[in-house]
C-alpha atoms as a PDB file:
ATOM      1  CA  UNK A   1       0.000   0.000   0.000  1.00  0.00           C
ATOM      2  CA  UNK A   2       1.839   3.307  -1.488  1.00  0.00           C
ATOM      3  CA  UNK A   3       1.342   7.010  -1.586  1.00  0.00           C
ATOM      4  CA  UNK A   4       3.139   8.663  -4.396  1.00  0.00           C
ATOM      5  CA  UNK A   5       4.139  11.935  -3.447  1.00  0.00           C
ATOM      6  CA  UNK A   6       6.162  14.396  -5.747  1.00  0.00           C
ATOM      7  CA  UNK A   7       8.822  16.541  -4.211  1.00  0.00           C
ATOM      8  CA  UNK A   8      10.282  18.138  -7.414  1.00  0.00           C
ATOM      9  CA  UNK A   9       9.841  17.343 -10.992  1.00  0.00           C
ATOM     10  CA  UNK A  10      13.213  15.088 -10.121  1.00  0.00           C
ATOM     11  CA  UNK A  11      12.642  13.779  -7.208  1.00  0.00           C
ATOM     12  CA  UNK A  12       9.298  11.661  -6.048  1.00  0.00           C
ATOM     13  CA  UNK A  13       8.641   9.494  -2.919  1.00  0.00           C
ATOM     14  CA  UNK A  14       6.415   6.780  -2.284  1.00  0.00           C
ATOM     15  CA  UNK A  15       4.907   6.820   1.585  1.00  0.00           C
ATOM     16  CA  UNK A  16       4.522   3.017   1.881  1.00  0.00           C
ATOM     17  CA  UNK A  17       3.048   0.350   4.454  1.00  0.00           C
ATOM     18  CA  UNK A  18       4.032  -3.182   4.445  1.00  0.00           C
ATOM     19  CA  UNK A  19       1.314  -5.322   4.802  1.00  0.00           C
ATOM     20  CA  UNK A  20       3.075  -7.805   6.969  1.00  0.00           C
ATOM     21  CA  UNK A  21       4.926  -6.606   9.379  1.00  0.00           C
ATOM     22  CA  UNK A  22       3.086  -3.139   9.360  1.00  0.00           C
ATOM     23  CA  UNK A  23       6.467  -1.452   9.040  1.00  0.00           C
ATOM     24  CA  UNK A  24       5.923   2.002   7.318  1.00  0.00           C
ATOM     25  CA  UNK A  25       8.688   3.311   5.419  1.00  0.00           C
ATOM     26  CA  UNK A  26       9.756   5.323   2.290  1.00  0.00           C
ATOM     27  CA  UNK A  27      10.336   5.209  -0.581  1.00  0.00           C
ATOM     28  CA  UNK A  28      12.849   7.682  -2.713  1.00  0.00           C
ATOM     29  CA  UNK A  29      13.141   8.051  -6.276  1.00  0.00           C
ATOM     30  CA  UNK A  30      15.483  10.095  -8.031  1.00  0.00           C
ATOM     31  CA  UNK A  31      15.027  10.541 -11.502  1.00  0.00           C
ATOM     32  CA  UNK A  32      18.221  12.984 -11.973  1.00  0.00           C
ATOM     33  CA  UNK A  33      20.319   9.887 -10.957  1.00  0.00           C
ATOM     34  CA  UNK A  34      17.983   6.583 -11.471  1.00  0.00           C
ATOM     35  CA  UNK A  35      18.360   5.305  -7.987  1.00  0.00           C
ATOM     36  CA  UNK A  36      16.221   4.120  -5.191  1.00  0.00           C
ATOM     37  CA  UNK A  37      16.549   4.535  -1.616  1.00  0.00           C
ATOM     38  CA  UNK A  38      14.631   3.140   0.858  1.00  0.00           C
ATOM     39  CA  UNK A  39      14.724   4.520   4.542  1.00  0.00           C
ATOM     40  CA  UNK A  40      12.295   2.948   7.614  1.00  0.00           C
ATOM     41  CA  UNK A  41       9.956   4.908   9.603  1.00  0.00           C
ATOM     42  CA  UNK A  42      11.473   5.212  13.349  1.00  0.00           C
ATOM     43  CA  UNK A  43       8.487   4.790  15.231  1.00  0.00           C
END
């Protein structure tokens, strides 16, 4: 279950949940560079 959210025209972010464990955490994409990063939620 994601959110897409749009930062800039390069950069977007999806807010996501995982369904088992619920462990939220997010998403980056950079289109400038083509990479994905993911960092967890600290709860």
């Amino acid at each position: 279950m994601c959110f897409p959210v749009t930062v800039s025209p390069l950069v977007t972010y999806n807010d996501c949940w995982h369904t088992s464990p619920s462990i939220p955490y997010v998403q980056v994409n950079i289109s400038e560079t083509g990479t994905t990063t993911q960092t967890q939620h600290t709860l």
